[in-house]
Each structure stands twice: as C-alpha cells, then as structure tokens.
N, C-alpha and C. Protein backbone atom coordinates (compact mmCIF):
# COMPACT_ATOMS: atom_id res chain seq x y z
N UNK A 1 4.66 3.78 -24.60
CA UNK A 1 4.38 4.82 -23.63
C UNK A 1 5.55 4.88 -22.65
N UNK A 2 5.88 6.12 -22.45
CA UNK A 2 7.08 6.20 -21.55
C UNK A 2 6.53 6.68 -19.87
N UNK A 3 6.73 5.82 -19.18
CA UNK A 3 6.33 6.54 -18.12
C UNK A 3 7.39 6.70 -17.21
N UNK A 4 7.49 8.01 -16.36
CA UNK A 4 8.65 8.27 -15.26
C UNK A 4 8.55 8.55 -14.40
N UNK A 5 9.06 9.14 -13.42
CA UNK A 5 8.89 9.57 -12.00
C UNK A 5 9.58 11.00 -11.63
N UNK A 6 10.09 11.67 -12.80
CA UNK A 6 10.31 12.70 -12.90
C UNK A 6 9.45 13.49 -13.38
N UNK A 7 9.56 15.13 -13.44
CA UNK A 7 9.17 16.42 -14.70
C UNK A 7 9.66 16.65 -15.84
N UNK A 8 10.34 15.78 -16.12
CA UNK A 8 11.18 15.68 -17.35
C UNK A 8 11.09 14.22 -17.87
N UNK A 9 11.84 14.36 -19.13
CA UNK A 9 12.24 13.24 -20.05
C UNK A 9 13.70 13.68 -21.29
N UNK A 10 14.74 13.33 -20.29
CA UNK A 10 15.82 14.29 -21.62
C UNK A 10 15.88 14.16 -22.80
N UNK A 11 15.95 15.28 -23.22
CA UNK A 11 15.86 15.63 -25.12
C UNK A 11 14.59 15.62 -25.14
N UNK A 12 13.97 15.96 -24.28
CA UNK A 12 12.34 16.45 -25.25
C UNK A 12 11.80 17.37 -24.47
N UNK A 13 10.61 18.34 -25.56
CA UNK A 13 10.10 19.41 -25.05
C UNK A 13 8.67 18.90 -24.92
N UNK A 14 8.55 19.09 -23.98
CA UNK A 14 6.61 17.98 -23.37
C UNK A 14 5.87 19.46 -23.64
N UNK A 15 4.24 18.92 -23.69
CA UNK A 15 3.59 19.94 -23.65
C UNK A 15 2.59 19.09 -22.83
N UNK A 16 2.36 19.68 -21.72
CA UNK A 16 1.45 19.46 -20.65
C UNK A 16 -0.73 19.18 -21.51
N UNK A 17 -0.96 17.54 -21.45
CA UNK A 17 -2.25 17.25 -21.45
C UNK A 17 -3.08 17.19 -20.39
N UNK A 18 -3.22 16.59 -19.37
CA UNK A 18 -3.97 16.30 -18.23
C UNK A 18 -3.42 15.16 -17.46
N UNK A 19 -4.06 15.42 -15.87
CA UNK A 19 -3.70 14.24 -15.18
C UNK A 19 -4.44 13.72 -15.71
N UNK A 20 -4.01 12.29 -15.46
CA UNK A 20 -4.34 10.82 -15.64
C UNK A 20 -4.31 9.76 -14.15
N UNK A 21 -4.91 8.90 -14.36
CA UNK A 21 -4.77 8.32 -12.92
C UNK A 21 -6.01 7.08 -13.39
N UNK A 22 -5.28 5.76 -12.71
CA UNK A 22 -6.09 4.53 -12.61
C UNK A 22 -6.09 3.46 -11.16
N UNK A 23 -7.02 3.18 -10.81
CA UNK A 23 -7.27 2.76 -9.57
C UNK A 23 -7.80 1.58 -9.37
N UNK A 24 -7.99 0.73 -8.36
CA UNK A 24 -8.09 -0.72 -8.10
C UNK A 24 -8.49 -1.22 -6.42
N UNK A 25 -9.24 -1.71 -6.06
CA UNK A 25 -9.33 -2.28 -4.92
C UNK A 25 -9.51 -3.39 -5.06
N UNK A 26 -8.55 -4.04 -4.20
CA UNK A 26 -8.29 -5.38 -3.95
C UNK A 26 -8.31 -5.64 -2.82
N UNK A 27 -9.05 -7.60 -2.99
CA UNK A 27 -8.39 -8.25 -1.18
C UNK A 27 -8.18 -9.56 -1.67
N UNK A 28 -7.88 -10.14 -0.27
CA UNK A 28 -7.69 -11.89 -0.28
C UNK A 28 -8.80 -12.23 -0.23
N UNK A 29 -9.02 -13.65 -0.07
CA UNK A 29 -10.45 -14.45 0.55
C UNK A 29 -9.56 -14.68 2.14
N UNK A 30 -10.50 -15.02 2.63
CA UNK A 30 -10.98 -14.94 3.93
C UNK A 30 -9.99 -15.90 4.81
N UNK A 31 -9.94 -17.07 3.76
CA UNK A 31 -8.94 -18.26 4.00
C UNK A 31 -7.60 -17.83 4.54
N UNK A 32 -7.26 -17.00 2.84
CA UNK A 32 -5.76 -16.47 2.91
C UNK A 32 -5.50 -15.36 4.28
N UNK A 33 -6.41 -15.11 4.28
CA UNK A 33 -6.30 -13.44 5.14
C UNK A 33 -6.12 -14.11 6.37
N UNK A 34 -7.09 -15.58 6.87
CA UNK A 34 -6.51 -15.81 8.26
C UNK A 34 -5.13 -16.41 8.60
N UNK A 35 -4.90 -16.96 7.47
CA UNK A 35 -3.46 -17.81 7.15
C UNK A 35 -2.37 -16.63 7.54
N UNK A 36 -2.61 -15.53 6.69
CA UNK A 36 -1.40 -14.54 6.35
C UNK A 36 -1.65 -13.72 8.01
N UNK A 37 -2.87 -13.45 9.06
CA UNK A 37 -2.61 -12.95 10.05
C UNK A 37 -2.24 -13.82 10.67
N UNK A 38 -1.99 -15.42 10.91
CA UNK A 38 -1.03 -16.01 11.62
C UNK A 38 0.22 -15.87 11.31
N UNK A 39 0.86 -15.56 10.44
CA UNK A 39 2.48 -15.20 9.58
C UNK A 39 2.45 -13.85 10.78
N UNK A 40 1.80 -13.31 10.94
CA UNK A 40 2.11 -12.19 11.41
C UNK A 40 2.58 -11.84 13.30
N UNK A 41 2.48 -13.59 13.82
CA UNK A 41 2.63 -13.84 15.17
C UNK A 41 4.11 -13.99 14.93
N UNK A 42 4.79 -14.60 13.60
CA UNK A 42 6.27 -15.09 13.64
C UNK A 42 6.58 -14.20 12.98
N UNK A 43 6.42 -13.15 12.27
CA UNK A 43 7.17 -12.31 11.60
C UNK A 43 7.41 -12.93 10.35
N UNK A 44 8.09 -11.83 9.16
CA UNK A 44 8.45 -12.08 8.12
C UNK A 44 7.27 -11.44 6.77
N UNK A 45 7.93 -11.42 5.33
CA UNK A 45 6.70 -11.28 4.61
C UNK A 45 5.46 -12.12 4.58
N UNK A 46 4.67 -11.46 4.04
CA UNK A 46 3.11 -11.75 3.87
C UNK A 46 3.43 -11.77 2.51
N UNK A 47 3.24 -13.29 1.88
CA UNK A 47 3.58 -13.42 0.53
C UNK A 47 2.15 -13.07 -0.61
N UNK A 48 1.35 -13.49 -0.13
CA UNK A 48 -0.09 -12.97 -0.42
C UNK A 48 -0.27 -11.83 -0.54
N UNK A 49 -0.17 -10.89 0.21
CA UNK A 49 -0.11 -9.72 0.81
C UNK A 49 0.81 -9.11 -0.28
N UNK A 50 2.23 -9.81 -0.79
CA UNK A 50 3.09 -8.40 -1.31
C UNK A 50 2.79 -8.91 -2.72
N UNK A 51 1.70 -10.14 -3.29
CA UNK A 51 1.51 -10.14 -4.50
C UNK A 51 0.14 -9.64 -4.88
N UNK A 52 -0.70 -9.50 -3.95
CA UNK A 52 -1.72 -8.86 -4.34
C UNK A 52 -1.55 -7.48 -4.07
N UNK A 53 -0.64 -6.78 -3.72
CA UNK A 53 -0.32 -5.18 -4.21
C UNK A 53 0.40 -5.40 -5.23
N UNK A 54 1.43 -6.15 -5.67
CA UNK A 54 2.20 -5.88 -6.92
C UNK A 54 1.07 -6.00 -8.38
N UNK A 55 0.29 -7.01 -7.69
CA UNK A 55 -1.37 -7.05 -8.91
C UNK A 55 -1.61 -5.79 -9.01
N UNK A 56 -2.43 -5.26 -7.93
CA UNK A 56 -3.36 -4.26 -8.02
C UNK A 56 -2.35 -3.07 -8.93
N UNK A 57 -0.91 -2.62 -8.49
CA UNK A 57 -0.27 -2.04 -8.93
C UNK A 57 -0.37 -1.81 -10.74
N UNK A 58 0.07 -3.27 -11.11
CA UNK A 58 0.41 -3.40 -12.41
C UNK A 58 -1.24 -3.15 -12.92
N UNK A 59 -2.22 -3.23 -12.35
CA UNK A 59 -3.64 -3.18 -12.91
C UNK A 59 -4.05 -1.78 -12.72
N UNK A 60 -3.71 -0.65 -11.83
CA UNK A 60 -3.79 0.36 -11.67
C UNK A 60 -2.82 1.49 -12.52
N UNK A 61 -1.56 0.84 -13.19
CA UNK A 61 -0.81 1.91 -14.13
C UNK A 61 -1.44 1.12 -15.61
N UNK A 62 -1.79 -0.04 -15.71
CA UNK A 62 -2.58 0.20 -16.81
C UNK A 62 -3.43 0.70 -16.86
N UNK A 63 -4.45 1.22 -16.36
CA UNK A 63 -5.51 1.94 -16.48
C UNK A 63 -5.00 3.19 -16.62
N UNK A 64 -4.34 3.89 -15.75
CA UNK A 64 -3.43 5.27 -15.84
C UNK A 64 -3.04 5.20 -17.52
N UNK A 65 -2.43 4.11 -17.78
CA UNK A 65 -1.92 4.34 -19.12
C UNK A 65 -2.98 4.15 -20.31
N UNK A 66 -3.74 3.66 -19.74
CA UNK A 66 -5.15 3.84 -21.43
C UNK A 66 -5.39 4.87 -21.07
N UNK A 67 -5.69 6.04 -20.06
CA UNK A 67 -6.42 6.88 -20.40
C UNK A 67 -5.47 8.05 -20.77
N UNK A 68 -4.44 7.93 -21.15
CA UNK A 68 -3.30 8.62 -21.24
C UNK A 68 -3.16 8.19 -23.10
N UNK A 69 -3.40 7.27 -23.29
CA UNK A 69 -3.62 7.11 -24.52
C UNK A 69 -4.92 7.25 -25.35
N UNK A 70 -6.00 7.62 -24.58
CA UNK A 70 -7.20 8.30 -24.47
C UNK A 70 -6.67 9.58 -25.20
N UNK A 71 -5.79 10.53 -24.70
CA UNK A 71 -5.62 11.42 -24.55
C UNK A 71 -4.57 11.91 -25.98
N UNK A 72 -3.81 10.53 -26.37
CA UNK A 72 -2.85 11.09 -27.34
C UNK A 72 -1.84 11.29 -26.87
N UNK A 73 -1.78 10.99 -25.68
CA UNK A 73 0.15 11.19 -24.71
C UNK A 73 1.10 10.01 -25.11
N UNK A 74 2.18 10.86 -25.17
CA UNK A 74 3.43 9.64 -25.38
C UNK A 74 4.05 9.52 -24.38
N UNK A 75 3.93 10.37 -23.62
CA UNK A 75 4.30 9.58 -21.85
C UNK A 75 3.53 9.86 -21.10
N UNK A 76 4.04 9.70 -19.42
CA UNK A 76 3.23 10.47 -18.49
C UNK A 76 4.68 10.09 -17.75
N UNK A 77 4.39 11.66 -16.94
CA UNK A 77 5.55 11.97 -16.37
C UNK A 77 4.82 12.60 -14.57
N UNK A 78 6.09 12.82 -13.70
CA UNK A 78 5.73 12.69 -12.25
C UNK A 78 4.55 11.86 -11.78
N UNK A 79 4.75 10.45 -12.19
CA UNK A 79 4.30 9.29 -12.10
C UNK A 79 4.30 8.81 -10.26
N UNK A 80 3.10 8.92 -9.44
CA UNK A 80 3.24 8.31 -7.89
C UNK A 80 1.99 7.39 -7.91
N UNK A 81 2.30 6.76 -6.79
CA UNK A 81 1.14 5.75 -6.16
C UNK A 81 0.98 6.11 -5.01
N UNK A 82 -0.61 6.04 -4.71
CA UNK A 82 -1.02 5.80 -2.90
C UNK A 82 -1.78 4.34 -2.91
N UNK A 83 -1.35 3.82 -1.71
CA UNK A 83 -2.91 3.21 -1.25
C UNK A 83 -2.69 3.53 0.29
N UNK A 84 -4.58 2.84 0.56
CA UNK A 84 -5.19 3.45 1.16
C UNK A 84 -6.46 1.99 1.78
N UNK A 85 -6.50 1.78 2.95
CA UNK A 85 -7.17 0.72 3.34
C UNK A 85 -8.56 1.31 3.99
N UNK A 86 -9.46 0.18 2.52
CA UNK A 86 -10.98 0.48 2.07
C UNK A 86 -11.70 -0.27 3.71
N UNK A 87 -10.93 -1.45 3.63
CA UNK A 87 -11.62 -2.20 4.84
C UNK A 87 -10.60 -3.02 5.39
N UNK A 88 -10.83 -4.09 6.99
CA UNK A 88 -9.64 -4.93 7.10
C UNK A 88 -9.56 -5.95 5.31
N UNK A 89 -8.43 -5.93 5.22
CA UNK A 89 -7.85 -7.10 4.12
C UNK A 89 -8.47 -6.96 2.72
N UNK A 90 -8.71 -5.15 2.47
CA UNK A 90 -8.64 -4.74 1.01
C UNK A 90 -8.05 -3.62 1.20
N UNK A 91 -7.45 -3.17 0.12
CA UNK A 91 -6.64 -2.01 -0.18
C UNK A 91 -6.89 -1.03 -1.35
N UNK A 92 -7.17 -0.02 -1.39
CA UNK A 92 -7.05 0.86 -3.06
C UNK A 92 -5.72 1.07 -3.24
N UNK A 93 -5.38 0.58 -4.34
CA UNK A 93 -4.00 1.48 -5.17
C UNK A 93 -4.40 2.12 -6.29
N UNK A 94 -3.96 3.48 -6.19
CA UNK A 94 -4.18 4.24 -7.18
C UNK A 94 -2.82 4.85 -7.74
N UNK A 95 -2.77 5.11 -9.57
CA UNK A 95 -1.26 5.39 -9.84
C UNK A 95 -2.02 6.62 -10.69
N UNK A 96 -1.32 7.62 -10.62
CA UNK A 96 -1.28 8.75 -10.92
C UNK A 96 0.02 9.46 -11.30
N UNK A 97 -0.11 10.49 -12.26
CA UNK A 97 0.79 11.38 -13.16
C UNK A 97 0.02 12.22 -14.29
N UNK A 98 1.05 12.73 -14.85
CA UNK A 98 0.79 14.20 -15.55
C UNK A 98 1.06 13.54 -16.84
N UNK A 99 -0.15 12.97 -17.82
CA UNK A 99 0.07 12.73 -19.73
C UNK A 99 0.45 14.12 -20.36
N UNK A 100 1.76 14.24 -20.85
CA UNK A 100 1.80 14.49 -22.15
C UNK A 100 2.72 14.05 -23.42
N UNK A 101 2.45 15.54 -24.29
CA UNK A 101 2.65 14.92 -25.42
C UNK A 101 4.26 15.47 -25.87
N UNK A 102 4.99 14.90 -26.66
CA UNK A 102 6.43 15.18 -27.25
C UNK A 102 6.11 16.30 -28.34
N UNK A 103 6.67 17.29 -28.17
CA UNK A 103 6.46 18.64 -28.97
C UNK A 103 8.03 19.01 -30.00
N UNK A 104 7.67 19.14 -31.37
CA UNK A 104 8.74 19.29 -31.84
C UNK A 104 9.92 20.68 -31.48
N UNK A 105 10.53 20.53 -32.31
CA UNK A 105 11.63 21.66 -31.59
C UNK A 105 11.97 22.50 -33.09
C-alpha cells in the first residue's frame, strides 16, 4: 500500500474510491502522567508522552490502511492526522486520506 501526503502519485492515473480514516484514543496510567507533569516544571521532552502518540499514530494509519484495503485501494493519497484531547492525559489520533485505485492507461 502506498500511502502519501500528496493528490498525486507520479506515473499513475488514480481513480478516486472513498475516504478512509482510522482512529485511536490513548493515555498513560496515572503513575506516568504524574511523573511526566513533574518533567514539565524543568522543561524538556515528555518521553512517555512523544511515545504514546507515535503508538497511537502507527495504530491509527493501520486501521486507515485495512479499510482501504477493504476497499481494493492500492494507495491512499492526501494522507493527514489530527488529534484532539478526549480528557486530561488521553488523546484521539485520527489518520485520514482519500483510497484509491491505479487505473490503467
């Protein structure tokens, strides 16, 4: 599966299937979360913090990508992410784009 961040993919003629999009909410435990708001009196990353979005991430474009293969797409193209804070110390990431399919010429 090719996925991009463009409307394109050079040398090919796409034919537009459907959005696609997979989503995730995540948090720490309670432990980590008080640990990581003391990091936050001295500054610096929140190591917790930038691996449980890189999780949720990689768990949110797989989902994007099965249902894109749901679909019969060989890519998905104008590929973005949001998140969006559910509560203190969880987050939704959601990855979204446009599946389609490679059309001959």
């Amino acid at each position: 599966m090719i996925i991009v961040n463009t409307d394109y993919i050079s040398g090919k003629k796409l034919e537009t299937l459907s959005l696609v999009r997979g989503s995730t909410v995540h948090s720490k435990n309670i432990g980590r979360d008080i640990l990581s708001g003391l990091k936050t009196l001295v500054g610096g990353e929140i190591v917790d913090y930038t691996n449980m979005m890189n999780e949720a991430r990689a768990i949110a474009t797989k989902r994007m990508v099965e249902e894109a293969q749901q679909l019969g797409a060989d890519a998905i193209v104008n590929v973005r992410y949001a998140s969006s804070a559910i509560m203190q110390g969880a987050a939704e990431i959601i990855a979204y784009g446009t599946a389609v399919r490679f059309v001959e010429e």
